[in-house]
C-alpha atoms as a PDB file:
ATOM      1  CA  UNK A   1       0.292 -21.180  62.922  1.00  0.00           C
ATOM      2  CA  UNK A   2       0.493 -17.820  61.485  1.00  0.00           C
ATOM      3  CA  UNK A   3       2.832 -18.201  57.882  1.00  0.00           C
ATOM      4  CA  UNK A   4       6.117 -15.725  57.352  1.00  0.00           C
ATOM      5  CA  UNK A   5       4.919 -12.541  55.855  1.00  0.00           C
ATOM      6  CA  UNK A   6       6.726  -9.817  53.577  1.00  0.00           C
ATOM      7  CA  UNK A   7       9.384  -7.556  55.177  1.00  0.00           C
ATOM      8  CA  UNK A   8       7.898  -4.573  53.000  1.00  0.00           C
ATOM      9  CA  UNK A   9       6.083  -1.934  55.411  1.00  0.00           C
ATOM     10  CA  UNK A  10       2.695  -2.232  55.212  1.00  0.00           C
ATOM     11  CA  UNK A  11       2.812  -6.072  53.374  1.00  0.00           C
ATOM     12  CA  UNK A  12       0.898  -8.917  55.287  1.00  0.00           C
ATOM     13  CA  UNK A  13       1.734 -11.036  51.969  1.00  0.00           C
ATOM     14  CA  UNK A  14       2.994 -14.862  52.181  1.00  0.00           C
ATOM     15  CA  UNK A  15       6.716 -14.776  52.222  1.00  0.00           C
ATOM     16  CA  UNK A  16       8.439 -16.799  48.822  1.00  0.00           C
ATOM     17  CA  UNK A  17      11.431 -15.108  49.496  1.00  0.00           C
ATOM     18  CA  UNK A  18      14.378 -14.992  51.835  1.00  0.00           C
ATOM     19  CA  UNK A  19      16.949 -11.831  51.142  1.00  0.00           C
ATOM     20  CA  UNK A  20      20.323 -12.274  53.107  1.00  0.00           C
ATOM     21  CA  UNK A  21      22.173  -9.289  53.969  1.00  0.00           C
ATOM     22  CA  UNK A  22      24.848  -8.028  56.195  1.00  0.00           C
ATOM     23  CA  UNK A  23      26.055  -4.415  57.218  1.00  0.00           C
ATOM     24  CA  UNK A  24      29.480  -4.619  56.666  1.00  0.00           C
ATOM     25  CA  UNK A  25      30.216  -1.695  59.200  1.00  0.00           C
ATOM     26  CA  UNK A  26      28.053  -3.795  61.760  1.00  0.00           C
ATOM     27  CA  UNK A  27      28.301  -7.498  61.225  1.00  0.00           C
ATOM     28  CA  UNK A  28      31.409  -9.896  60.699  1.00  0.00           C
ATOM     29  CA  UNK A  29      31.495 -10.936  57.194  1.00  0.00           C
ATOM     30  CA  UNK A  30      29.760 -14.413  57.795  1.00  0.00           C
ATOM     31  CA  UNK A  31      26.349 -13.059  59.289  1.00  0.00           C
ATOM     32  CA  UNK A  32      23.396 -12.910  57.499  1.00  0.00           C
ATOM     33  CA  UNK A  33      20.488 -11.246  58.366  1.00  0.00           C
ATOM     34  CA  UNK A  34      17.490 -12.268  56.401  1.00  0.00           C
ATOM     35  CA  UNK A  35      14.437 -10.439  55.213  1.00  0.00           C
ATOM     36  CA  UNK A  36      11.626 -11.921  53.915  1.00  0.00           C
ATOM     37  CA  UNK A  37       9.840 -11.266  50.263  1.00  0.00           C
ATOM     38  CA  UNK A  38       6.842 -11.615  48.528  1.00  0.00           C
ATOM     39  CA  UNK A  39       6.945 -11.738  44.591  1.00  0.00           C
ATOM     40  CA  UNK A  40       5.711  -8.506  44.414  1.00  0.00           C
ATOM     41  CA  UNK A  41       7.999  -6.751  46.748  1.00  0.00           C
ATOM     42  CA  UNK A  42      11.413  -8.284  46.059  1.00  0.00           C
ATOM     43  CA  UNK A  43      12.909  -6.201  43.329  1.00  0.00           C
ATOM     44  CA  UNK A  44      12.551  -3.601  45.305  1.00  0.00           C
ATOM     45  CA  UNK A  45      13.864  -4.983  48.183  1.00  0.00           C
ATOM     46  CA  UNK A  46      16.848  -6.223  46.536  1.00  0.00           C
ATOM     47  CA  UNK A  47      17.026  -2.532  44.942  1.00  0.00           C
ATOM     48  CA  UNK A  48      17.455  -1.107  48.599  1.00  0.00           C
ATOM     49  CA  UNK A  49      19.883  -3.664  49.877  1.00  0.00           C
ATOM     50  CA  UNK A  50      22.039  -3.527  46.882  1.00  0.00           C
ATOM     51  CA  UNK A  51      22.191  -0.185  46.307  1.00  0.00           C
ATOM     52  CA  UNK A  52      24.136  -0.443  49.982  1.00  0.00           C
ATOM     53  CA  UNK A  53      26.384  -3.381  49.215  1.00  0.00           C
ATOM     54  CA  UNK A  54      23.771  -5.312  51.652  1.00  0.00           C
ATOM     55  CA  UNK A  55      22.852  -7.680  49.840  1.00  0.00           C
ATOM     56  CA  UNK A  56      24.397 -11.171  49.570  1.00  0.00           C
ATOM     57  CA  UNK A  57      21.848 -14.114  48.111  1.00  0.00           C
ATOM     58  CA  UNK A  58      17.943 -14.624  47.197  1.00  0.00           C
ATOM     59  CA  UNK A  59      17.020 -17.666  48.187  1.00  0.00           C
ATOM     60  CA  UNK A  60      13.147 -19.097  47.894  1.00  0.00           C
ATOM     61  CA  UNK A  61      11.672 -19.231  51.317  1.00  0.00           C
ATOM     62  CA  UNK A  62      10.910 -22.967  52.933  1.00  0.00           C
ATOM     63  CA  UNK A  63       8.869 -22.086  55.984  1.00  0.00           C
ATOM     64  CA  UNK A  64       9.985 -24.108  59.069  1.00  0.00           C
END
């Protein structure tokens, strides 16, 4: 079994990270849509989500 990867384009990293989001103009306010994170990459994916008012929690990734 293939592990999670990074969300980031282009990132085939291990994913320690799980961002959870939610558009408010698209989702009711209890959905969370989750991208996943490498160490490397998630400041700056928690820069882009935040920067809409996406971002909710960082949470470290269990894989299933």
């Amino acid at each position: 079994m293939e592990p999670d990867v990074c969300s980031a384009k282009g990132c085939r990293e291990p994913a320690q990270w799980q961002l959870l989001w939610n558009n408010p103009k698209l989702h009711t306010p209890d959905r969370r849509k989750i991208w996943l994170a490498c160490d490397a990459h998630r400041e700056s994916l928690e820069a882009f989500l935040g920067a809409r008012g996406f971002l909710k929690e960082t949470a470290p990734h269990v894989p299933a």
